[in-house]
C-alpha atoms as a PDB file:
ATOM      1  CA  UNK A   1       0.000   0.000   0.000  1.00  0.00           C
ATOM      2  CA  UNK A   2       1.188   3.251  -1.268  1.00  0.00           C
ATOM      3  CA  UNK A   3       1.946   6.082   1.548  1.00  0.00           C
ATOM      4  CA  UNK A   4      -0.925   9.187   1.325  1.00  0.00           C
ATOM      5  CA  UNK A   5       1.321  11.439  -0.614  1.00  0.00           C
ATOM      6  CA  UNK A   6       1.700   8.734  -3.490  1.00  0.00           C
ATOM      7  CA  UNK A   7      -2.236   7.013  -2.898  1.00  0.00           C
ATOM      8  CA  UNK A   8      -3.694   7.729  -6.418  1.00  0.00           C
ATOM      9  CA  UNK A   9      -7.145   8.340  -6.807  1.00  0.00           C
ATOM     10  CA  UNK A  10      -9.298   7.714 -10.252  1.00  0.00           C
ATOM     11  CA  UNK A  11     -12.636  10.279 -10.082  1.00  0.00           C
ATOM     12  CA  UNK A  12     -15.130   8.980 -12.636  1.00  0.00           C
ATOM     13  CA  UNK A  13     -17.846  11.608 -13.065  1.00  0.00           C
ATOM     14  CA  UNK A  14     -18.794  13.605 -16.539  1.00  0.00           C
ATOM     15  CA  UNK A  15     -19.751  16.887 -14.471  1.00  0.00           C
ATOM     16  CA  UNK A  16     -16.466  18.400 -15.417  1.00  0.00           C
ATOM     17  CA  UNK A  17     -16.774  21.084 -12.808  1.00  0.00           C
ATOM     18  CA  UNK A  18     -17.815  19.015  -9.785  1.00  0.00           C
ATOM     19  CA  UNK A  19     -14.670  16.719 -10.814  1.00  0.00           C
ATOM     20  CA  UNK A  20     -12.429  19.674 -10.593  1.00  0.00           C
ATOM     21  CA  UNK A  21     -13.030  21.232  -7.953  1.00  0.00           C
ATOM     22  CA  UNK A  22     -12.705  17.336  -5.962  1.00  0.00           C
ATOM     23  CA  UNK A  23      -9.367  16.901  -7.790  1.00  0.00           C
ATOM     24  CA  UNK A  24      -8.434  20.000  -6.544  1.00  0.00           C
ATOM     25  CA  UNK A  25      -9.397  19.402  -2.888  1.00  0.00           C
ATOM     26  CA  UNK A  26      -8.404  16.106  -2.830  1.00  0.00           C
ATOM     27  CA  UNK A  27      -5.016  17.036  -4.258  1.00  0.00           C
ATOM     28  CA  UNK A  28      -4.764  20.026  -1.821  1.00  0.00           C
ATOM     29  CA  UNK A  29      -4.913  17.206   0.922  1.00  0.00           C
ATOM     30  CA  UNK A  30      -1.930  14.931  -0.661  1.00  0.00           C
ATOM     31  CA  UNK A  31      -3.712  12.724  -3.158  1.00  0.00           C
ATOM     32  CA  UNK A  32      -2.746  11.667  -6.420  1.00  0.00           C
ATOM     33  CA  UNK A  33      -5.907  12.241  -8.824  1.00  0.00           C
ATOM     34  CA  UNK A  34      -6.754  11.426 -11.853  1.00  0.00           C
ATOM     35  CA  UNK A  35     -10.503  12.370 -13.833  1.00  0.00           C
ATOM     36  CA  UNK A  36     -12.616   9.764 -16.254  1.00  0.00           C
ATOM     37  CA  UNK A  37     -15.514  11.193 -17.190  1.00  0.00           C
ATOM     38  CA  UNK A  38     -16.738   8.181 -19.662  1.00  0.00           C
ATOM     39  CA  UNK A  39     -17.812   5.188 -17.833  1.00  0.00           C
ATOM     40  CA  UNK A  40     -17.052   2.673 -20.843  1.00  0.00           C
ATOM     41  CA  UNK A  41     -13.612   3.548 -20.770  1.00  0.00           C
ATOM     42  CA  UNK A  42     -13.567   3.818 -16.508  1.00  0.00           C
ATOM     43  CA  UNK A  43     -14.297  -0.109 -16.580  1.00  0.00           C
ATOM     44  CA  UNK A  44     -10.858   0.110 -18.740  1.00  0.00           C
ATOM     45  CA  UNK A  45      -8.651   2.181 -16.500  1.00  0.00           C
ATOM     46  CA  UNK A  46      -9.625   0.828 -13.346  1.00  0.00           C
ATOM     47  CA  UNK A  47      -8.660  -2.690 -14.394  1.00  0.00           C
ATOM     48  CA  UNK A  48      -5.296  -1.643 -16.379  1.00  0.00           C
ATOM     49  CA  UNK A  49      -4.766   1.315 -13.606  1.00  0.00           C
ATOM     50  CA  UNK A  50      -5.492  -0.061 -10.483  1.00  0.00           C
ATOM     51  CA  UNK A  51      -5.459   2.808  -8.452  1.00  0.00           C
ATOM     52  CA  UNK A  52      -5.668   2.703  -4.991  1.00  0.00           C
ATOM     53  CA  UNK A  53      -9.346   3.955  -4.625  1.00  0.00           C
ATOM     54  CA  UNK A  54     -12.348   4.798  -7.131  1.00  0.00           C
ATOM     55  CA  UNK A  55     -14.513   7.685  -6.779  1.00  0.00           C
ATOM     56  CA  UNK A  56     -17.728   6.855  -8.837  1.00  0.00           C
ATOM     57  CA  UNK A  57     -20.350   8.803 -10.098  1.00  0.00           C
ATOM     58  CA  UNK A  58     -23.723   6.738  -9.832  1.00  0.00           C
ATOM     59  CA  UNK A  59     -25.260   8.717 -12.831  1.00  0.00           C
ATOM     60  CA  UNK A  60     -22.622   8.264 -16.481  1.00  0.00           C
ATOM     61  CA  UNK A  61     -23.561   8.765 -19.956  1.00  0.00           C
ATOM     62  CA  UNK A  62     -23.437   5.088 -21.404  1.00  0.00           C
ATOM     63  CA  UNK A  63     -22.936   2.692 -18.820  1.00  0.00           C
ATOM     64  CA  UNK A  64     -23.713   3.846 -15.386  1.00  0.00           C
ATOM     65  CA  UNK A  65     -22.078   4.039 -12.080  1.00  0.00           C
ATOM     66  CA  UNK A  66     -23.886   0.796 -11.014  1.00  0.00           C
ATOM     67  CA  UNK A  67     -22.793  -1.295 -14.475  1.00  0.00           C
ATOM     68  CA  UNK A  68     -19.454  -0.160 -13.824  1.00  0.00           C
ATOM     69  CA  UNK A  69     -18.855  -1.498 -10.740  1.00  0.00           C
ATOM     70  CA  UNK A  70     -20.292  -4.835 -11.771  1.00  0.00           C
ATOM     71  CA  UNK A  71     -17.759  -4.757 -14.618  1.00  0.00           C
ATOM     72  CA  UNK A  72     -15.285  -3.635 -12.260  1.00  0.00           C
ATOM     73  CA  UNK A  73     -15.541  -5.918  -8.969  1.00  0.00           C
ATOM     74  CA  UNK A  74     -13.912  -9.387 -10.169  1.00  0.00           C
ATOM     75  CA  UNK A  75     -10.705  -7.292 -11.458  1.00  0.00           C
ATOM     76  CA  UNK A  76     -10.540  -5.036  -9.101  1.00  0.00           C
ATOM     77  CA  UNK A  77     -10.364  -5.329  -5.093  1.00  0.00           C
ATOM     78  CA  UNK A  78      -9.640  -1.557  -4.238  1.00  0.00           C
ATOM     79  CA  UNK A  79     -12.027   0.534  -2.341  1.00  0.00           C
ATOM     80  CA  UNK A  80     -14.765   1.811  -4.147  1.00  0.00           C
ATOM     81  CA  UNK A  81     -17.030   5.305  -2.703  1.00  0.00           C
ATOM     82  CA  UNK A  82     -20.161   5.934  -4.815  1.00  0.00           C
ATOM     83  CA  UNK A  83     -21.708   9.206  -5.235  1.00  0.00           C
ATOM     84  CA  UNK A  84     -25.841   9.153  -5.515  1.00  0.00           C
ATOM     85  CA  UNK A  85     -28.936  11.668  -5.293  1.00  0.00           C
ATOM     86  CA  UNK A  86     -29.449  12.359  -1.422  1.00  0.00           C
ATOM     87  CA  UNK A  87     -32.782  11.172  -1.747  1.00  0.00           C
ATOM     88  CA  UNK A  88     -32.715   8.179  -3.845  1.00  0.00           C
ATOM     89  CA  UNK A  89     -32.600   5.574  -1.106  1.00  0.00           C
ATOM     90  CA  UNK A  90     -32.763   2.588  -3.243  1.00  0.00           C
ATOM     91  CA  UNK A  91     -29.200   3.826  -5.700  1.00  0.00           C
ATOM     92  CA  UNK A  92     -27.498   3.961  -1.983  1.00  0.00           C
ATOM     93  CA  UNK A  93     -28.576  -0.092  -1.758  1.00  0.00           C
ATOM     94  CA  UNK A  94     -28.070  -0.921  -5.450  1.00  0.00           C
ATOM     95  CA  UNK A  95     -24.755   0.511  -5.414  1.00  0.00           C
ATOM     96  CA  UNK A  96     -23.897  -1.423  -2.248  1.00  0.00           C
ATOM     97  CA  UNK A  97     -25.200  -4.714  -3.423  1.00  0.00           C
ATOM     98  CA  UNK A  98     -22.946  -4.632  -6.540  1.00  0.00           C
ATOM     99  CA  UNK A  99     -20.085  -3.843  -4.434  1.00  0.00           C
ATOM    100  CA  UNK A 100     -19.559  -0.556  -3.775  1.00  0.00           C
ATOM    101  CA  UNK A 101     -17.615   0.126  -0.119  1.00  0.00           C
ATOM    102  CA  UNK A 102     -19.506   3.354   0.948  1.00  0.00           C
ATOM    103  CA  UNK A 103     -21.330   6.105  -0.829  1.00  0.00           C
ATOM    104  CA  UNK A 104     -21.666  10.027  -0.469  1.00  0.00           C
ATOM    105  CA  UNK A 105     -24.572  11.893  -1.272  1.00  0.00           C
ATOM    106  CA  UNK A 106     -24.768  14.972  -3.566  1.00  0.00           C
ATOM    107  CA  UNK A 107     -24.023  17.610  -3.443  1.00  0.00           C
ATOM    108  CA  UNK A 108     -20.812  16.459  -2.356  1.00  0.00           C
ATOM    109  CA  UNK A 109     -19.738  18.250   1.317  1.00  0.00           C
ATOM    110  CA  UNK A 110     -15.864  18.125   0.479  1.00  0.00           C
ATOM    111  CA  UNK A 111     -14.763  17.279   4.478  1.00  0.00           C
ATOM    112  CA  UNK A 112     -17.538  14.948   4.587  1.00  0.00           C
ATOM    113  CA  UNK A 113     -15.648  13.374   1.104  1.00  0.00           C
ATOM    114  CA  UNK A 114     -12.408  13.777   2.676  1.00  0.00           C
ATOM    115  CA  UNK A 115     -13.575  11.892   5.720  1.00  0.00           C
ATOM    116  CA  UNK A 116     -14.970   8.750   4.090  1.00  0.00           C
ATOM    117  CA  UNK A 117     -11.973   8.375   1.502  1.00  0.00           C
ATOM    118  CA  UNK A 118      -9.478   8.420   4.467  1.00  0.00           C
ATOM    119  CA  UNK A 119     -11.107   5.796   6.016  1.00  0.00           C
ATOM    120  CA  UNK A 120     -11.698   3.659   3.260  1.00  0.00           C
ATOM    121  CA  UNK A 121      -7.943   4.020   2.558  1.00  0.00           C
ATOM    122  CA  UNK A 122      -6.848   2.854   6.424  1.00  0.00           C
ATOM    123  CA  UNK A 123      -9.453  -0.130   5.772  1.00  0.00           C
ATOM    124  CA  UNK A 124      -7.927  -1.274   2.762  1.00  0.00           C
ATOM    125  CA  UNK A 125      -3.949  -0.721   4.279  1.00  0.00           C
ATOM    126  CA  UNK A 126      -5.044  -2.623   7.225  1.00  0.00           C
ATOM    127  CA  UNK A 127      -6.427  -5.017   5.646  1.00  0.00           C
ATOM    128  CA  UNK A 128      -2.602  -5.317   3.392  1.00  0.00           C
ATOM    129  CA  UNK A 129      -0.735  -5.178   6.658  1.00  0.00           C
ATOM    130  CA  UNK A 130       0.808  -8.572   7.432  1.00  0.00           C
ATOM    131  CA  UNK A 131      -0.371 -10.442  10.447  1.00  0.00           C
ATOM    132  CA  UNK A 132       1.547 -10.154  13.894  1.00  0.00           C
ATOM    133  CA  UNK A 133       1.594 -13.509  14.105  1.00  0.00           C
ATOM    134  CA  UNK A 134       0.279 -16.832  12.901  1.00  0.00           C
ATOM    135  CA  UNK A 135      -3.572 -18.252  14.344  1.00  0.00           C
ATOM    136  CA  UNK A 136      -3.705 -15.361  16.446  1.00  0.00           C
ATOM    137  CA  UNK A 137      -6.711 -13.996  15.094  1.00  0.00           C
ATOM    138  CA  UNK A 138      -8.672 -17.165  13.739  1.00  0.00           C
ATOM    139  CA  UNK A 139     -12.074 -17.780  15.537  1.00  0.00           C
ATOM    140  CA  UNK A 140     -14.851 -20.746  14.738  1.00  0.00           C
ATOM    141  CA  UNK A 141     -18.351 -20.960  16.122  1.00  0.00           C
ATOM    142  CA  UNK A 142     -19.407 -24.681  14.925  1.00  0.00           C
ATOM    143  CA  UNK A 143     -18.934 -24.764  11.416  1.00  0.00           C
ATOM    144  CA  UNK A 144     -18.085 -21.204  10.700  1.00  0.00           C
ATOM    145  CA  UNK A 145     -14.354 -20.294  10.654  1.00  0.00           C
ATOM    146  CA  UNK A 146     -13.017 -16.991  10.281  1.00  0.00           C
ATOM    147  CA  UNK A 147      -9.853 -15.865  10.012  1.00  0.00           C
ATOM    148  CA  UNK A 148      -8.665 -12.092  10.179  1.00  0.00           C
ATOM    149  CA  UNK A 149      -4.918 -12.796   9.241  1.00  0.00           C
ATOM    150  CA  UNK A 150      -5.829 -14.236   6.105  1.00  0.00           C
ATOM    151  CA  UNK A 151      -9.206 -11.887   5.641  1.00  0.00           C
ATOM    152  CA  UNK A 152     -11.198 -14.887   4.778  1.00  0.00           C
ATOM    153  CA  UNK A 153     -14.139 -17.164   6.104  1.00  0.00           C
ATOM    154  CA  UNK A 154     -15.550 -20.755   6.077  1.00  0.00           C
ATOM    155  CA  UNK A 155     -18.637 -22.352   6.306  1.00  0.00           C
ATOM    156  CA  UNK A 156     -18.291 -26.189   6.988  1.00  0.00           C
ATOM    157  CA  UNK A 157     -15.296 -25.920   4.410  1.00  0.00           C
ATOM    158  CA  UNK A 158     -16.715 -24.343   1.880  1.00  0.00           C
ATOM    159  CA  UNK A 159     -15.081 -20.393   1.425  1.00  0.00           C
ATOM    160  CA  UNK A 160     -17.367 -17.835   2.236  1.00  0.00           C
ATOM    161  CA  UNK A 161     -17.267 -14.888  -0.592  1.00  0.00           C
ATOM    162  CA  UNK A 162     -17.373 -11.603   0.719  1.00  0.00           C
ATOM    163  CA  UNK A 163     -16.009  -8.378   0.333  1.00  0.00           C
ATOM    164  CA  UNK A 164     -13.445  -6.290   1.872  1.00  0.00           C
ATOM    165  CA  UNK A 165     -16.383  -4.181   3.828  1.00  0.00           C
ATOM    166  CA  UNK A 166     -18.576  -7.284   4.593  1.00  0.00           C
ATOM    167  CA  UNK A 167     -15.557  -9.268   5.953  1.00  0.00           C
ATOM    168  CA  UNK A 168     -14.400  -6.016   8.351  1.00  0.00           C
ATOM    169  CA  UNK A 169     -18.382  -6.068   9.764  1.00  0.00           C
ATOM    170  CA  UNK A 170     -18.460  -9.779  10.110  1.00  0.00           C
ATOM    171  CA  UNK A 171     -15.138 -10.331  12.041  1.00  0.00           C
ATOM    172  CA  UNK A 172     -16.488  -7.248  13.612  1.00  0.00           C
ATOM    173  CA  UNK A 173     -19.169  -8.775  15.131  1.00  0.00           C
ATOM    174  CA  UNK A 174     -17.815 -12.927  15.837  1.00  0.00           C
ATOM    175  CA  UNK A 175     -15.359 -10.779  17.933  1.00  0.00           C
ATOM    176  CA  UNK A 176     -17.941  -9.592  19.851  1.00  0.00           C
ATOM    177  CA  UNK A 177     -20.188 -12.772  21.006  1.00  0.00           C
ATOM    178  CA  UNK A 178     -23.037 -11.887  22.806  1.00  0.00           C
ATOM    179  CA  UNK A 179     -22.990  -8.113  22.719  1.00  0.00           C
ATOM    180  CA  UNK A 180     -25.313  -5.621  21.011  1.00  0.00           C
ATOM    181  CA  UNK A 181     -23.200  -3.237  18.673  1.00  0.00           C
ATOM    182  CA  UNK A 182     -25.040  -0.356  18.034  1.00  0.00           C
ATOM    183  CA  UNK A 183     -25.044   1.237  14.540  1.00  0.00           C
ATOM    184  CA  UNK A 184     -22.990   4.621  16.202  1.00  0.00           C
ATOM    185  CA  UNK A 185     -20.371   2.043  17.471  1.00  0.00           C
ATOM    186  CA  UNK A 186     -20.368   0.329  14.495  1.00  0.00           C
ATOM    187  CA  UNK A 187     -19.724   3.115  12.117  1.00  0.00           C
ATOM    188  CA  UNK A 188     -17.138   4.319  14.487  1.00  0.00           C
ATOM    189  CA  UNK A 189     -15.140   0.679  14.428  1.00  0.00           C
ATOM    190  CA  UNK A 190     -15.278   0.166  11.094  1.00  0.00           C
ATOM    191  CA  UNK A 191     -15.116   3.501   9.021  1.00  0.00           C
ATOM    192  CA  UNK A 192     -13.845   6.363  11.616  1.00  0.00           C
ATOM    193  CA  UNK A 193     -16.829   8.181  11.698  1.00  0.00           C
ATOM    194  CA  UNK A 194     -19.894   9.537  13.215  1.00  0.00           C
ATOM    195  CA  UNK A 195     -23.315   7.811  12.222  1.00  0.00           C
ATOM    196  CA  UNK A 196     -25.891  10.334  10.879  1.00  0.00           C
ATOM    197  CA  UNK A 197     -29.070   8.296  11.954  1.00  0.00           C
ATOM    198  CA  UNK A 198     -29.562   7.399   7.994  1.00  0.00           C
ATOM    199  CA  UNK A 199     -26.854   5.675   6.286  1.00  0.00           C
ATOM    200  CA  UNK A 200     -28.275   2.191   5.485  1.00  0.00           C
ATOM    201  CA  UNK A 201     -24.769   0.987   4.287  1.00  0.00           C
ATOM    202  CA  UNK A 202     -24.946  -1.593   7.559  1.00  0.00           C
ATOM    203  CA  UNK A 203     -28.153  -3.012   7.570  1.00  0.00           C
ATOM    204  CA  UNK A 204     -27.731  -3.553   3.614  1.00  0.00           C
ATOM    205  CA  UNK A 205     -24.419  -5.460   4.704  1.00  0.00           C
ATOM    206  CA  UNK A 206     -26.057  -7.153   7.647  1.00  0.00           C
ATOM    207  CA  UNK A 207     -28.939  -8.633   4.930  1.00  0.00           C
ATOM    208  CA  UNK A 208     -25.790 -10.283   2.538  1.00  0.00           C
ATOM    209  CA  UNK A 209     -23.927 -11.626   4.941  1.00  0.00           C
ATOM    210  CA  UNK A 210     -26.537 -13.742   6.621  1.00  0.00           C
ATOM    211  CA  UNK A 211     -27.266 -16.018   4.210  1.00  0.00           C
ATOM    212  CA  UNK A 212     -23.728 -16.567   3.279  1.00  0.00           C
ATOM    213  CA  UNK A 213     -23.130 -17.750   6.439  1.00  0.00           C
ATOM    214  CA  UNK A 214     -25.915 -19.773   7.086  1.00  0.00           C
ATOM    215  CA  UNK A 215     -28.682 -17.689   8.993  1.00  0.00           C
ATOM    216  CA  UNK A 216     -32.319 -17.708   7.553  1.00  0.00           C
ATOM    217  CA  UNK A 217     -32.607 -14.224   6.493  1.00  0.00           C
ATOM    218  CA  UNK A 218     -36.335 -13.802   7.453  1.00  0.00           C
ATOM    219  CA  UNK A 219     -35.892 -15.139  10.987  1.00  0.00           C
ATOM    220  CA  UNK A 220     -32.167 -15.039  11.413  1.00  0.00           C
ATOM    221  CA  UNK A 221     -30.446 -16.899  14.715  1.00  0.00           C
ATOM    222  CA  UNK A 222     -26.960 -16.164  14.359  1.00  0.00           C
ATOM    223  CA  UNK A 223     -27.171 -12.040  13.574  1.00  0.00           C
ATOM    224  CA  UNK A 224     -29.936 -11.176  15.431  1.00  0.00           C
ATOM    225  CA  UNK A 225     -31.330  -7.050  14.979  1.00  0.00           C
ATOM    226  CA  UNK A 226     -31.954  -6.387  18.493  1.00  0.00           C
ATOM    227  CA  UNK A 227     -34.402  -3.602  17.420  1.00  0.00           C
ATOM    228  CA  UNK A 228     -33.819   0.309  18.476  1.00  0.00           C
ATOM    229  CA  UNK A 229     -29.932  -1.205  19.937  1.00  0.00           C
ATOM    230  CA  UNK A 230     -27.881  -2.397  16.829  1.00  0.00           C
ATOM    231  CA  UNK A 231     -27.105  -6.092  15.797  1.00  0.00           C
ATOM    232  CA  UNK A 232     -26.141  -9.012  18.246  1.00  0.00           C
ATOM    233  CA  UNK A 233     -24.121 -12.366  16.800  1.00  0.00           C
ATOM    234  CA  UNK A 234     -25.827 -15.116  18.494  1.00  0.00           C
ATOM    235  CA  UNK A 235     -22.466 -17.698  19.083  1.00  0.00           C
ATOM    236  CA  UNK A 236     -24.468 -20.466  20.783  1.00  0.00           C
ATOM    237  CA  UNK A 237     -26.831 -20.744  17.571  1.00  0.00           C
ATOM    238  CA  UNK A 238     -23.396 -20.689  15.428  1.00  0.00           C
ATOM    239  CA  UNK A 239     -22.365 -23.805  17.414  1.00  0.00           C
ATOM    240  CA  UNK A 240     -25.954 -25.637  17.024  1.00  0.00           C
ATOM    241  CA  UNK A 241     -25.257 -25.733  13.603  1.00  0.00           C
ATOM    242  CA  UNK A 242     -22.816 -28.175  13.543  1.00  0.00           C
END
């Protein structure tokens, strides 16, 4: 992982302006940043490019922001922050669900921006930093395995797929057996920041990772939404499984 004053940033949005003046902040702040307004030729760059996070516009001329990160998400592992009409609640899940790792709403607030792509960036060189030392942070509840070293998780064998973001909020909570994480707590663990009361971005994440691992999404055991608190992982249920 690159150090902030080399971390290079691709920007695909066709509002010129808008994309200017968030070059200009962003590179005012020590990023590297680079503008695509086409989103045909963004699938393109982001693959051949690689940079080390995307900022994507939901609404392109040709193929969207949505059909890009489809395109995008089997070639690419980076970090990837959406940007969606504040009051379109369903582009905020859409764009989560095809594997976007947060999302800002327009009109873009440039410290809110700032905020989200600094934290996306410590997620992802966290997630690159070696392991202090072997089995140390490998847990299993019955047949579920997870393993933070190696970012990756089991269910009776078979590999769990999940992204970077769903992986960080699993391991989250099998770390924390038994105890109601609240949303605020939550958002604070996992992205460094203060939760506005709206963002859905966790209960969207909550409602994919249950069935990969095994819970009945309409009456789930194992991730339990203790209602009004925040989510609870159930780790006796995890062990009746086996």
């Amino acid at each position: 992982m690159a150090e902030q004053d080399s971390w290079q940033i691709l920007i695909v949005e066709d509002d010129r302006r808008l994309a200017e003046l968030t070059r200009e902040y962003l590179e005012a702040n020590g990023f590297g940043v680079v503008i695509e307004a086409d989103g045909a030729r963004a699938v393109g760059r982001i693959v051949a490019e690689q940079p080390d996070l995307v900022v994507l516009d939901l609404m392109l001329p040709g193929l969207d922001g949505l059909a890009v990160c489809r395109e995008v998400r089997g070639r690419y592992d980076g970090p990837i922050l959406m940007l969606t009409a504040r009051a379109d609640d369903m582009d905020q899940v859409l764009g989560l669900e095809m594997g976007a790792d947060d999302y800002v709403c327009k009109p873009v607030r440039p410290r809110l921006l700032l905020a989200r792509v600094r934290a996306l960036l410590r997620r992802r060189e966290s997630s690159e930093a070696p392991p202090a030392a072997p089995d140390s942070k490998r847990l299993q509840y019955g047949p579920l395995r997870i393993d933070s070293a190696l970012r990756e998780a089991w269910l009776r064998d078979r590999s769990i797929e999940l992204t970077s973001a769903e992986f960080d909020l699993l391991w989250l909570l099998v770390s924390n057996p038994g105890r109601t994480l609240s949303r605020e707590e939550i958002f604070g663990q996992l992205r460094g920041i203060e939760y506005d009361g709206q963002d859905r971005s966790i209960d969207v994440r909550i409602s994919r990772i249950r069935p990969k691992i095994g819970d009945d999404p309409e009456h789930p055991r194992l991730i339990k939404t203790i209602r009004g608190k925040g989510y609870l992982f159930v780790a006796e249920a995890a062990q009746a499984m086996a």
